[in-house]
Protein backbone atom coordinates (compact mmCIF):
# COMPACT_ATOMS: atom_id res chain seq x y z
CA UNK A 1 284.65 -62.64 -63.65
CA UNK A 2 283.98 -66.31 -62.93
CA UNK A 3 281.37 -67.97 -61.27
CA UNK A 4 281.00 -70.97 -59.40
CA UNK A 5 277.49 -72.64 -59.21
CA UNK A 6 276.79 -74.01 -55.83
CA UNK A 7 275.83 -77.83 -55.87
CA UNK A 8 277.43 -78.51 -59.47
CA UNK A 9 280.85 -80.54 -57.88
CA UNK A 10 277.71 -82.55 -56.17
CA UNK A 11 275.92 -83.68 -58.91
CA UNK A 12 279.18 -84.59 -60.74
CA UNK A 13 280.45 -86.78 -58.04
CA UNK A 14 276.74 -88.28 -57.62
CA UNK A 15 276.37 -88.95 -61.12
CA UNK A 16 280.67 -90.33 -61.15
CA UNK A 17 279.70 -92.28 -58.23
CA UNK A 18 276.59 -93.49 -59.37
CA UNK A 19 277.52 -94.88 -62.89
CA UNK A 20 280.72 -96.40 -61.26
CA UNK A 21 278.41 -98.16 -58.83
CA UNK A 22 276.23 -99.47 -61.19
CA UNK A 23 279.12 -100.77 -64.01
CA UNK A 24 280.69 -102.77 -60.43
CA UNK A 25 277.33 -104.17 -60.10
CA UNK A 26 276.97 -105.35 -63.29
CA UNK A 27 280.42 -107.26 -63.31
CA UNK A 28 280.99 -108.18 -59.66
CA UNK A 29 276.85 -107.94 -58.79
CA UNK A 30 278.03 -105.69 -55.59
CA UNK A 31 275.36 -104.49 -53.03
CA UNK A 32 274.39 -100.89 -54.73
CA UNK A 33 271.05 -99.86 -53.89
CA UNK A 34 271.70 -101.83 -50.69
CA UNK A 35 274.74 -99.21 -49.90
CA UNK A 36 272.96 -96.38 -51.54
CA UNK A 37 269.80 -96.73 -49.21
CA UNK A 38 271.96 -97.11 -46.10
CA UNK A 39 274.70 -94.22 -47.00
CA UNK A 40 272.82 -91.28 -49.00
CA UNK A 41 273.18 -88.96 -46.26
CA UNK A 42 276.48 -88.36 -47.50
CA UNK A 43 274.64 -86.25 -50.07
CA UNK A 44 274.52 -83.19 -47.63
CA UNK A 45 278.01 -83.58 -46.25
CA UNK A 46 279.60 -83.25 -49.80
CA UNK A 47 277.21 -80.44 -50.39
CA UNK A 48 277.67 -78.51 -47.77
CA UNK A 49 281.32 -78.86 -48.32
CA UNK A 50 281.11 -77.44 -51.49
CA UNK A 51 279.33 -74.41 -50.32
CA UNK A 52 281.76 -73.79 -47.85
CA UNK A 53 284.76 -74.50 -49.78
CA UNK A 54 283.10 -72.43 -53.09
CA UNK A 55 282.75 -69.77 -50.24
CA UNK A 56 286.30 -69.57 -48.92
CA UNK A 57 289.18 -70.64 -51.14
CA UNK A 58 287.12 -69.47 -54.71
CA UNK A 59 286.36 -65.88 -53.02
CA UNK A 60 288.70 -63.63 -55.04
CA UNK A 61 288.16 -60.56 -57.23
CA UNK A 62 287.87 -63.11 -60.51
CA UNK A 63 285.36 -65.14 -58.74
CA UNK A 64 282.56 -65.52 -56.65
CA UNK A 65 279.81 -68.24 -55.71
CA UNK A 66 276.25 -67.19 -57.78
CA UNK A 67 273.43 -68.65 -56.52
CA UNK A 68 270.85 -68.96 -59.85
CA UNK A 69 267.55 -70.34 -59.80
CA UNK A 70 268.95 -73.64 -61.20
CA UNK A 71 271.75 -74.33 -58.40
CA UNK A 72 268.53 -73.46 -55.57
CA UNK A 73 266.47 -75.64 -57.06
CA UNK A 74 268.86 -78.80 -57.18
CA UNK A 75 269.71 -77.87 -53.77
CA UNK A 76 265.87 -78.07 -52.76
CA UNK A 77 265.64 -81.07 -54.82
CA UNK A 78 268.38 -82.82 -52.93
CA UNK A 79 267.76 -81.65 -49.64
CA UNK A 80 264.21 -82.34 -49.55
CA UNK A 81 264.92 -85.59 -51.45
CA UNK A 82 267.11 -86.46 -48.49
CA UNK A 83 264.38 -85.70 -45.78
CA UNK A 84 262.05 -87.56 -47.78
CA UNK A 85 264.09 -90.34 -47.53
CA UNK A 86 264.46 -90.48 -43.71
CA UNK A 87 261.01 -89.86 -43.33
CA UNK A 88 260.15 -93.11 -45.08
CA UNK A 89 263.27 -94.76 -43.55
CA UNK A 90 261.79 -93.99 -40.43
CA UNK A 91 258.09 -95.41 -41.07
CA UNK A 92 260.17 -98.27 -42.18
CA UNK A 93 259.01 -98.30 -45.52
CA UNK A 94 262.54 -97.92 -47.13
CA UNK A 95 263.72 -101.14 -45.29
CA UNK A 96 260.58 -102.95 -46.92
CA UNK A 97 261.78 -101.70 -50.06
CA UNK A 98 264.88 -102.37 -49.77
CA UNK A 99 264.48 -106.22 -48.43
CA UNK A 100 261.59 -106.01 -52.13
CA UNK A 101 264.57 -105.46 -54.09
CA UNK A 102 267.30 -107.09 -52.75
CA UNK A 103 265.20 -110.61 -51.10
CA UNK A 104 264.90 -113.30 -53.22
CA UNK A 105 262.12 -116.26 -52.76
CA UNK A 106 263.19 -119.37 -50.85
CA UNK A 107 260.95 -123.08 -51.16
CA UNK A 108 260.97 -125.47 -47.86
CA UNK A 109 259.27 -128.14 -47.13
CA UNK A 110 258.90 -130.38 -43.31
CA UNK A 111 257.58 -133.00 -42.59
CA UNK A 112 257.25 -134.25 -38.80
CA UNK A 113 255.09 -137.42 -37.28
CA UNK A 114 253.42 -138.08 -33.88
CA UNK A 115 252.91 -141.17 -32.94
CA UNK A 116 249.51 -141.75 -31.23
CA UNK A 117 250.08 -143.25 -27.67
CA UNK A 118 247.66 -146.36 -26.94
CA UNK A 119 243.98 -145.51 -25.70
CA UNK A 120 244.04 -142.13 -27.19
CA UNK A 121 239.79 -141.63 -28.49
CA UNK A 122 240.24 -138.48 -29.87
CA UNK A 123 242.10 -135.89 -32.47
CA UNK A 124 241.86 -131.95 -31.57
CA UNK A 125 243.00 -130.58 -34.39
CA UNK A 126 243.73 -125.85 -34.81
CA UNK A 127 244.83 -124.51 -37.31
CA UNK A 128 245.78 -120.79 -37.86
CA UNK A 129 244.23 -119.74 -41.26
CA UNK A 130 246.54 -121.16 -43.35
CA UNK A 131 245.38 -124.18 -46.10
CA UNK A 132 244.98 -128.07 -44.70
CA UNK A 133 245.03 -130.87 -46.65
CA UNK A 134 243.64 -134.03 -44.86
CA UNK A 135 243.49 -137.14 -45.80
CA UNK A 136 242.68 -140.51 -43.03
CA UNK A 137 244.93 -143.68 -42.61
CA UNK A 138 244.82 -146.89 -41.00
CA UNK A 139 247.82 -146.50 -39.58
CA UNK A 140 248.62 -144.84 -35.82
CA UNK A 141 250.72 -141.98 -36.16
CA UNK A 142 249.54 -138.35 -37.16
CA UNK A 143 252.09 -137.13 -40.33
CA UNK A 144 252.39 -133.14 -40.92
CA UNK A 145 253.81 -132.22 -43.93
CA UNK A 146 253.99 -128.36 -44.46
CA UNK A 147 255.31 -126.31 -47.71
CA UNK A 148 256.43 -122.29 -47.18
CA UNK A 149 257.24 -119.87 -49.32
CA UNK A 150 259.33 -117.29 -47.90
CA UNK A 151 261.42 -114.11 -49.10
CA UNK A 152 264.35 -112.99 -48.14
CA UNK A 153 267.91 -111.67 -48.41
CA UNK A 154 269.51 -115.09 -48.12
CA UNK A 155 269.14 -118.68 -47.19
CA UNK A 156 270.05 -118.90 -43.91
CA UNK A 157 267.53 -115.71 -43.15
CA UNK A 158 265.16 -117.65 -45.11
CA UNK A 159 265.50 -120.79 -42.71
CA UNK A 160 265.40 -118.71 -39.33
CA UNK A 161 262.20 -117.21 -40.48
CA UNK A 162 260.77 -120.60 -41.43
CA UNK A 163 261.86 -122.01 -38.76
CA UNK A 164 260.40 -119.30 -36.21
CA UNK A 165 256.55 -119.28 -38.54
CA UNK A 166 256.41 -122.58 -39.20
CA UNK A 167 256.12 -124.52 -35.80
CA UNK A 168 254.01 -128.03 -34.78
CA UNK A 169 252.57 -128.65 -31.00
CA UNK A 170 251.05 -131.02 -29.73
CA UNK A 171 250.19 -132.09 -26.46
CA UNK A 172 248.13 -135.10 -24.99
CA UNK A 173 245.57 -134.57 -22.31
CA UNK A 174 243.64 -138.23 -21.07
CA UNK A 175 242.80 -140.10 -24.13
CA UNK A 176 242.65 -136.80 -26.43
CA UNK A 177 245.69 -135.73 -28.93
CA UNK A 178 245.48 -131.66 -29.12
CA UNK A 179 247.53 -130.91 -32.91
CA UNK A 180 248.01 -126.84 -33.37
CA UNK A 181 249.16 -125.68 -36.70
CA UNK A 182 251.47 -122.45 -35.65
CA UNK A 183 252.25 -121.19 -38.81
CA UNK A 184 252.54 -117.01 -38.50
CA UNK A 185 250.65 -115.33 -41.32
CA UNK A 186 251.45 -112.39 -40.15
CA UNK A 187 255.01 -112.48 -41.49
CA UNK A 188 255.92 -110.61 -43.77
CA UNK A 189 258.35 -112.64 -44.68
CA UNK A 190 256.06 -115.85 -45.25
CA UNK A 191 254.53 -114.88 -48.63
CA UNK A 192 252.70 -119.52 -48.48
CA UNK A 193 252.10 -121.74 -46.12
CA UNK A 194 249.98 -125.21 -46.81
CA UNK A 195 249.79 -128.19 -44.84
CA UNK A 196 249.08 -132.09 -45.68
CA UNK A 197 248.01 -133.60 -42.61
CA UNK A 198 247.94 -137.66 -42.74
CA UNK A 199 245.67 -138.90 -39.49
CA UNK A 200 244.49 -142.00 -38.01
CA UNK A 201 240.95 -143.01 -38.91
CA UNK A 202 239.94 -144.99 -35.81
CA UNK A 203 239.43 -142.16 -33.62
CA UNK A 204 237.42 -139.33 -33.57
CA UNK A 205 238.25 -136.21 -35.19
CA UNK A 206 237.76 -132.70 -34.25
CA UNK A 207 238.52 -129.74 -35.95
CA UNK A 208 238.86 -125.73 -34.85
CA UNK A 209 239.35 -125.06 -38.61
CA UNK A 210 238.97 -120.67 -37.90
CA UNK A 211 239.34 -119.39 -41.54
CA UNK A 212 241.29 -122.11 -43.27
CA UNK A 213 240.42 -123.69 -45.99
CA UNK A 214 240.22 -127.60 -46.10
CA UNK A 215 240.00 -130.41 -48.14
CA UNK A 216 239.33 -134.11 -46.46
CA UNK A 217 239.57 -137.05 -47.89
CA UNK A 218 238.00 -139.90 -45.63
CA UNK A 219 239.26 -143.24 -47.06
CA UNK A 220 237.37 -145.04 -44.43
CA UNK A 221 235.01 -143.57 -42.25
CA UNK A 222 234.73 -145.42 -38.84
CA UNK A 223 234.34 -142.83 -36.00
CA UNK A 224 232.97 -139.44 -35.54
CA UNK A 225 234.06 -136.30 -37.11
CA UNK A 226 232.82 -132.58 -35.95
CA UNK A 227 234.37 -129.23 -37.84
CA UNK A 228 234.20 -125.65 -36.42
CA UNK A 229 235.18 -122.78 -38.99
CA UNK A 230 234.46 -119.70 -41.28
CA UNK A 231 236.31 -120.78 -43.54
CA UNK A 232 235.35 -122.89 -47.12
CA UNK A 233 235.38 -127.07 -46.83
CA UNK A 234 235.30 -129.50 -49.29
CA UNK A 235 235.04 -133.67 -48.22
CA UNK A 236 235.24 -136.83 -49.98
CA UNK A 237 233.62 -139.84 -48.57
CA UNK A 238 233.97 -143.63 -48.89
CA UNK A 239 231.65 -146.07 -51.06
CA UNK A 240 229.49 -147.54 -48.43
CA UNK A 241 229.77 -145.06 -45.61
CA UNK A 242 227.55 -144.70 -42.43
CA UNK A 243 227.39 -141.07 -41.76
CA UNK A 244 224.66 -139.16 -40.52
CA UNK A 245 225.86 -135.47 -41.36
CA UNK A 246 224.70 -132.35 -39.80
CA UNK A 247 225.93 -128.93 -41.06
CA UNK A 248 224.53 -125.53 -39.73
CA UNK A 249 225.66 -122.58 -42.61
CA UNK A 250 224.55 -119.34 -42.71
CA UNK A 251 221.55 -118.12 -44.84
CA UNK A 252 223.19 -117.33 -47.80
CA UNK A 253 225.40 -120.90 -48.18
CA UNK A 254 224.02 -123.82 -49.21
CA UNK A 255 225.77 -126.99 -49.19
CA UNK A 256 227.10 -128.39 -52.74
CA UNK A 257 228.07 -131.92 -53.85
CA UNK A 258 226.09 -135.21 -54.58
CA UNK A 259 224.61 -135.42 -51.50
CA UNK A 260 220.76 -134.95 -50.31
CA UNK A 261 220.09 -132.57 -47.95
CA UNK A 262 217.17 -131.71 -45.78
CA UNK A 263 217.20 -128.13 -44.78
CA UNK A 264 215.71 -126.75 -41.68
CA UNK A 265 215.39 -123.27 -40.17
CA UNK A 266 216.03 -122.76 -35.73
CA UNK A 267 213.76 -120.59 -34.69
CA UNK A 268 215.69 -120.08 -31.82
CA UNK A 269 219.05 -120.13 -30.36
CA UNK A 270 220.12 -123.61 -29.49
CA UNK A 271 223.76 -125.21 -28.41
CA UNK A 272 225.74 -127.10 -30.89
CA UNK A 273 226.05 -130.99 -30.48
CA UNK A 274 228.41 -132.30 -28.36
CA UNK A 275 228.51 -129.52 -25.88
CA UNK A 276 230.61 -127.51 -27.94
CA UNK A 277 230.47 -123.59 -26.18
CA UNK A 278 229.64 -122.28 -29.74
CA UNK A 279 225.30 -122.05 -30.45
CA UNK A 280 223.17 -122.16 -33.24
CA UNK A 281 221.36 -118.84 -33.90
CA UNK A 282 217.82 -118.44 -35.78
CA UNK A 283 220.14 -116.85 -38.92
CA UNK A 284 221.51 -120.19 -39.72
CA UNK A 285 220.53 -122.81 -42.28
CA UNK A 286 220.11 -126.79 -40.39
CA UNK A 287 220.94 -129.27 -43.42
CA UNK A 288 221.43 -132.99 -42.68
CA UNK A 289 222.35 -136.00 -45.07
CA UNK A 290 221.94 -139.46 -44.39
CA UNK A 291 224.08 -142.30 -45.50
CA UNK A 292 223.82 -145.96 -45.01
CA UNK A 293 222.37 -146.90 -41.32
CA UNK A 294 223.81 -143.40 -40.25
CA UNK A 295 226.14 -144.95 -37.34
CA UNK A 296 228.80 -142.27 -37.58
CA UNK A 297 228.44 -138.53 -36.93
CA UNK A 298 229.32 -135.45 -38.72
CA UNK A 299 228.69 -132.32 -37.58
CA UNK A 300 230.03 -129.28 -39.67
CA UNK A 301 229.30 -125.66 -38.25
CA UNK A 302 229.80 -121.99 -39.80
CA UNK A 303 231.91 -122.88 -42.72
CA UNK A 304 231.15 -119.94 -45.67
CA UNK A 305 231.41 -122.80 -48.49
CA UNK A 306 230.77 -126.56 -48.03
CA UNK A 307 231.13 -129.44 -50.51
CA UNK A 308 230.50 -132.80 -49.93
CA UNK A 309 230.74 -135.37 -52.42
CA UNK A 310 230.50 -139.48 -51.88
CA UNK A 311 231.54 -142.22 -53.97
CA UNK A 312 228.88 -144.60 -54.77
């Protein structure tokens, strides 16, 4: 008497299927796992029709369908395979993979300029987390140059994302210029962001830096320059430069470079300069630097990691 294994027809087409797949990909680089992730629910339909057809036309007196301890276990195997699969399809993790495997990593880089309108004082300057590069000019526009990295399946997906993560406001109110850095880090898609921000130096400069990291480069220092962040700082000044610079850090920082500092302790709760809403508390560090006659002013608050060097 013969016997027919349930789920053997299965695994032969799977495993046909599969190594014809793969040979395609290699010579016309076809879309495989791509249409293997998106159509593997054909697993139980061809299985199923097995069974059923094992069950019906094979049922004679020479043969019937024998159900071993192999055939239930590759059925178990594929069926709870397959609801595996779904499962993660629906938590969205086999899309993720999927987009891993199949994305590929895409370079762009903007640039855009603002031109500063006459009698503007002032540059309000927030940024979203992601790396600034400044560096001051005597000219009178502000230049933004960005760089992204971004993956994904193809170019032009590559470009709408960059497009939609990477955007540039800005927006004048009376004589102040307000610059925000929109850049989404919470892409998925957007794997680096950086920005090189070229500014005016004969206005006043004011920075709401959150967690980014900067790195300023004052060519000529001529006006007043006050940074808000959490974030880690390093500055450059001019040979020559007036500055009186006053940075409040947390116990634990202490500012680095070539600089002297004198270091204070509140001993109470006091508003930041300039009627900024943000306060001092007693568990921050006051340390202020003197250069030249001290006619300019900068104030640096909260940063985790602050360098200031100045070019004799």
């Amino acid at each position: 008497m013969r016997h027919w294994r349930v789920g053997t027809l299965t695994m032969g087409l799977l495993l046909v299927a599969a190594g014809a797949g793969l040979l395609l990909d290699r010579f016309y680089h076809l879309a495989v796992v791509d249409f293997s992730l998106k159509w593997w629910p054909l697993l139980f339909i061809f299985l199923g029709a097995e069974v059923l057809w094992q069950n019906q036309i094979k049922r004679d007196e020479n043969s019937k369908i024998r159900y071993d301890i192999f055939s239930i276990v590759i059925i178990l195997f594929i069926v709870f395979s397959g609801l595996g699969l779904q499962a993660l399809s629906q938590t969205g993790l086999i899309e993720r993979a999927r987009t891993s495997i199949l994305s590929q990593m895409f370079a762009f880089e903007n640039s855009a300029e603002i031109p500063l309108e006459p009698g503007i004082q002032k540059i309000v300057l927030t940024t979203k987390g992601n790396p600034v590069v400044i560096r001051t000019t005597p000219g009178s526009s502000i230049v933004v140059n960005s760089s992204l990295q971004v993956r994904a399946q193809s170019q032009h997906e590559a470009a709408a994302a960059a497009d939609q993560s990477n955007r540039l406001s800005g927006q004048q109110i009376a004589d102040v210029e307000y610059i925000t850095l929109q850049a989404n880090r919470g892409s998925e898609q957007i794997i680096n962001c950086s920005y090189t921000l070229i500014i005016p130096q004969q206005v006043d400069i004011e920075i709401d830096a959150g967690d980014s990291s900067l790195d300023i480069n004052i060519s000529s220092l001529q006006h007043n320059w006050q940074i808000n962040g959490s974030g880690l700082c390093t500055m450059q000044l001019p040979g020559r430069a007036n500055a009186t610079i006053d940075a409040w850090l947390n116990r634990e920082s202490s500012p680095q470079g070539n600089l002297t500092w004198n270091k204070s302790e509140p001993d109470h709760e006091v508003s930041e300069p300039n009627d900024n809403p943000a306060t001092v508390g007693p568990s921050m560090v006051h340390a202020q630097s003197k250069l030249g006659n001290g006619s300019n002013q900068i104030n640096i608050l909260g940063m985790q990691e602050l360098t200031i060097n100045y070019l004799p």
